[in-house]
N, C-alpha and C. Protein backbone atom coordinates (compact mmCIF):
# COMPACT_ATOMS: atom_id res chain seq x y z
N UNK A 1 84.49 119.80 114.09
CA UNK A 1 84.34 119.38 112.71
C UNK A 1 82.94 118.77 112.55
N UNK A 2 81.94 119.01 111.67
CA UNK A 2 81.08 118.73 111.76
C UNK A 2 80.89 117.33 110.53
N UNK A 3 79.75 116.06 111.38
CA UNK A 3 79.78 115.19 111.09
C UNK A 3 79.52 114.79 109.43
N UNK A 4 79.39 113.72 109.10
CA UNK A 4 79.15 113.53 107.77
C UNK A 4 78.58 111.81 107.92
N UNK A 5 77.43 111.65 106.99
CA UNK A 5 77.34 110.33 106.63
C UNK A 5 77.57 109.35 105.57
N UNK A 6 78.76 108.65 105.63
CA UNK A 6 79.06 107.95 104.25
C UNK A 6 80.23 109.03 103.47
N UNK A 7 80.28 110.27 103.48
CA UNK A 7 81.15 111.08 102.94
C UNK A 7 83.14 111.37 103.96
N UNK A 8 83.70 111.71 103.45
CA UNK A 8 84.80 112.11 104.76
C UNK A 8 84.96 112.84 104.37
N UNK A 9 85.50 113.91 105.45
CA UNK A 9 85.10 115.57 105.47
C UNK A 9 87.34 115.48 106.12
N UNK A 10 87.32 116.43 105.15
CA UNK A 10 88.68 116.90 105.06
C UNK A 10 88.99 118.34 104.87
N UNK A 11 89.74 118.97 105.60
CA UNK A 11 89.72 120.19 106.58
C UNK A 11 91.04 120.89 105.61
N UNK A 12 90.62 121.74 104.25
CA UNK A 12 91.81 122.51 103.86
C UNK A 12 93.03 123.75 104.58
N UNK A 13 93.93 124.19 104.12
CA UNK A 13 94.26 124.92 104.69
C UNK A 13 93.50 126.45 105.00
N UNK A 14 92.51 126.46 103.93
CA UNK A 14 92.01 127.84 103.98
C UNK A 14 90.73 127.74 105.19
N UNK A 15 90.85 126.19 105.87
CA UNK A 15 89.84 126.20 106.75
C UNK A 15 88.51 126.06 105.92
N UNK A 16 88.46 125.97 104.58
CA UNK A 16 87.00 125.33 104.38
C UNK A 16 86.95 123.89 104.27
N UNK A 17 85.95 123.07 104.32
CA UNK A 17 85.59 121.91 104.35
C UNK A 17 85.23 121.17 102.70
N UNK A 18 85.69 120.13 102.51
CA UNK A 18 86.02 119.11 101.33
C UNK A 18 85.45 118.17 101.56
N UNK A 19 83.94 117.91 100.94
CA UNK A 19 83.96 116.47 101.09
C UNK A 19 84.40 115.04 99.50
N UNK A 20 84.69 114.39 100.26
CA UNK A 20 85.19 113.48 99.40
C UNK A 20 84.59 112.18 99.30
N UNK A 21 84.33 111.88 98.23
CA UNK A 21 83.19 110.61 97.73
C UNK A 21 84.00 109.15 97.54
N UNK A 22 83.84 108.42 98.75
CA UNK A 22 84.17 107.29 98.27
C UNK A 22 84.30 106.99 96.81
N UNK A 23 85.62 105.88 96.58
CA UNK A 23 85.66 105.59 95.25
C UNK A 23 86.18 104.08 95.17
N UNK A 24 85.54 102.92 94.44
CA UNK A 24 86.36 102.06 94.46
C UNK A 24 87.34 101.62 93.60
N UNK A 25 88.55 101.18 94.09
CA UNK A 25 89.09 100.91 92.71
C UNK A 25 89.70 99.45 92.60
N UNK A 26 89.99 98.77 91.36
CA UNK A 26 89.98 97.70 90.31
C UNK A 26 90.90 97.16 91.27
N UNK A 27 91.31 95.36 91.27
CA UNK A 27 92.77 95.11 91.46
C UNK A 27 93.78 95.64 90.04
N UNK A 28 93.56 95.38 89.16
CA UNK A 28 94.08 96.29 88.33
C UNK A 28 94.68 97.38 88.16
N UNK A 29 94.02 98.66 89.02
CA UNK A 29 94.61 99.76 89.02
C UNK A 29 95.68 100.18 90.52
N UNK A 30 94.85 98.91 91.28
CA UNK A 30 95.90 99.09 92.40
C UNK A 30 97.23 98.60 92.23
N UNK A 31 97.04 97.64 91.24
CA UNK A 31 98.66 96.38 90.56
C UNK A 31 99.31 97.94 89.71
N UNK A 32 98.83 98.49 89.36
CA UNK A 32 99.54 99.28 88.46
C UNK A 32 99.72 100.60 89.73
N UNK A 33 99.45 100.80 90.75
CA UNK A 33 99.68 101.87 91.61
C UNK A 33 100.83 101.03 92.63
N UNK A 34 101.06 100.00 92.61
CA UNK A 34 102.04 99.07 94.06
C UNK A 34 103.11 98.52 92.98
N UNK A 35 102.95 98.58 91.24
CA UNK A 35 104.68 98.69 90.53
C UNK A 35 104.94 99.68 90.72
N UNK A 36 104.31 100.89 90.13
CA UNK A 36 104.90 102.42 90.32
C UNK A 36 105.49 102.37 91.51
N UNK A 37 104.92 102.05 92.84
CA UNK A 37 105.79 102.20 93.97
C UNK A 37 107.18 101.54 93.79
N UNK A 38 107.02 100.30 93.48
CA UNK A 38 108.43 99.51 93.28
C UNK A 38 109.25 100.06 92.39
N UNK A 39 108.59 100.67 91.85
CA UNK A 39 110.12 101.73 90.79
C UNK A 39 110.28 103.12 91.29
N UNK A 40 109.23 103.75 91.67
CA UNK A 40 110.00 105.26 92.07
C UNK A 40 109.54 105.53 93.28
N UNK A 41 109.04 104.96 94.35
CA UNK A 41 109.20 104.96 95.70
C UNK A 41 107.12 105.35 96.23
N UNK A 42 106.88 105.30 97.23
CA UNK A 42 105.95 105.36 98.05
C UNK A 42 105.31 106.72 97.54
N UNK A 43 105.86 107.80 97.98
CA UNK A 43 105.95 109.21 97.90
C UNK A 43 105.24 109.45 96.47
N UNK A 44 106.12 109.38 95.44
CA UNK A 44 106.06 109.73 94.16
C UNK A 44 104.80 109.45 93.47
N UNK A 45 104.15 108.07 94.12
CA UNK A 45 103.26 107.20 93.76
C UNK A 45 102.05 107.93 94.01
N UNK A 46 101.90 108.74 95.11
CA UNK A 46 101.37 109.78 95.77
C UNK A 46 100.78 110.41 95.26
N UNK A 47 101.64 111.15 94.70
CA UNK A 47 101.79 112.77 93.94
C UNK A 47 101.56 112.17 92.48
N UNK A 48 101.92 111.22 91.78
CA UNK A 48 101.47 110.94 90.48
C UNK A 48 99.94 110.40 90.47
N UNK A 49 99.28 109.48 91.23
CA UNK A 49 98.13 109.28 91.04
C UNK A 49 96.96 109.95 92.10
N UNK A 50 97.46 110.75 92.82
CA UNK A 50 96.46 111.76 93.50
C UNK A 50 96.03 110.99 94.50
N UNK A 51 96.54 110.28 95.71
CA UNK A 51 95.90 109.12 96.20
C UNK A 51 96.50 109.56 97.62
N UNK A 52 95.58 109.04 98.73
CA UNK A 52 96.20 108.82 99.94
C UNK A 52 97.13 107.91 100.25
N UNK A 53 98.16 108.40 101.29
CA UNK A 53 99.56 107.74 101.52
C UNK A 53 99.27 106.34 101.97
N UNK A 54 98.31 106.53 103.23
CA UNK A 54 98.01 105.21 103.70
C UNK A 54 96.91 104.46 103.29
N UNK A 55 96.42 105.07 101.80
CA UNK A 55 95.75 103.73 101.23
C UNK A 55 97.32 103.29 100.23
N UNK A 56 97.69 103.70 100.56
CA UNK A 56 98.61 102.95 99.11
C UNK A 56 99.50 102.16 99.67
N UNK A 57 100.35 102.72 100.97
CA UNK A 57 100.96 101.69 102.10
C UNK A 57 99.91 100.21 102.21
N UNK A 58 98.53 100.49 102.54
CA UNK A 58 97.82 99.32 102.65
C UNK A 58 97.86 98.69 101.03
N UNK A 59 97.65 99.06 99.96
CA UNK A 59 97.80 98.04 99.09
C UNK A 59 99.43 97.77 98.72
N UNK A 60 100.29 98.23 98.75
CA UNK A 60 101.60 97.58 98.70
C UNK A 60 101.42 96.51 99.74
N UNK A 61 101.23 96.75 101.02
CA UNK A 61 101.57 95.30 102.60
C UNK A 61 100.57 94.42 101.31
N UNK A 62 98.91 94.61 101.39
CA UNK A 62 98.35 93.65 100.48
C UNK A 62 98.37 92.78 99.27
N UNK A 63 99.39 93.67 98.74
CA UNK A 63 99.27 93.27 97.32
C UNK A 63 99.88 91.60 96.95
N UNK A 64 100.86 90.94 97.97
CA UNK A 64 100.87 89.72 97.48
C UNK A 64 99.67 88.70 97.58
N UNK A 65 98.38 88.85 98.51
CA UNK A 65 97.40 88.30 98.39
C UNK A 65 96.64 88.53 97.23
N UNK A 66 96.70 89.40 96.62
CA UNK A 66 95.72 89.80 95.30
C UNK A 66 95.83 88.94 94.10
N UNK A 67 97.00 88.32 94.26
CA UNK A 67 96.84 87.19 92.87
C UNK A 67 96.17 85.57 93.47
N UNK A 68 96.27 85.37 94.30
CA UNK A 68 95.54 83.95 94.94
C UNK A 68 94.14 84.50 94.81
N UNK A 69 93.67 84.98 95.80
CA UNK A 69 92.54 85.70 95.87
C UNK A 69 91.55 86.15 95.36
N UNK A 70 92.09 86.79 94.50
CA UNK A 70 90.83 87.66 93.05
C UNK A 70 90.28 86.52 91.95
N UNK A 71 89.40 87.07 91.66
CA UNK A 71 88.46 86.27 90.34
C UNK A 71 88.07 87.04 89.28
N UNK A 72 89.20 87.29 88.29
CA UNK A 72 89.17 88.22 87.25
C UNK A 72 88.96 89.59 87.73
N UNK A 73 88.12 90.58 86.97
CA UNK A 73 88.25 91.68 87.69
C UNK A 73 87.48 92.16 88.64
N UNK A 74 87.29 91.22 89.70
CA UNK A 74 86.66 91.48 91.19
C UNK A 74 87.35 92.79 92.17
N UNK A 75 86.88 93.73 92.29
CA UNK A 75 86.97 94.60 92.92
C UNK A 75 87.06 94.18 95.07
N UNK A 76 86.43 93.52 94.85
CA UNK A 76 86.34 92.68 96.57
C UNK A 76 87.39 91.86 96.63
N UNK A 77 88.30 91.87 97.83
CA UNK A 77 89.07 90.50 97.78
C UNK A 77 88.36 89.43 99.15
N UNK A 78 88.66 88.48 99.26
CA UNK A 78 87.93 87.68 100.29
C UNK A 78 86.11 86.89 100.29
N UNK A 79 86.23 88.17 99.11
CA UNK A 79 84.41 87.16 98.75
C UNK A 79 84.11 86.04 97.95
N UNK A 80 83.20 85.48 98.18
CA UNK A 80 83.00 84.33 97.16
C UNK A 80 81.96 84.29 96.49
């Protein structure tokens, strides 16, 4: 697989190569991606907002720190 800098390179079935552009997103849109989970499951959450499984596992475990934490709509958690 050939390397990439800053990009991640994701390997379709047809065997061509995808790169994909970092993106950041809001506490906001993650609060509204970790209810959806709490009402129609992990999976679904998935497939409705186009998202990787195990970023969304990581903001559900996270998400009770996000209300102590954040400073309006700060995209960083832990900074000051």
């Amino acid at each position: 697989m050939p390397k990439s800098k800053g990009k991640r390179v994701v390997k379709c079935k047809a065997k061509k190569i995808i790169k994909r552009k970092r993106i950041s997103y809001s506490i906001e849109q993650k609060t509204q991606v970790v209810t959806y989970v709490k009402e129609h499951r992990n999976n679904k959450a998935v497939e409705h907002f186009d998202l990787n499984r195990n970023m969304v596992g990581r903001w559900v475990t996270t998400s009770s720190n996000w209300i102590t934490e954040t400073k309006g709509k700060s995209k960083r958690l832990g900074s000051d």
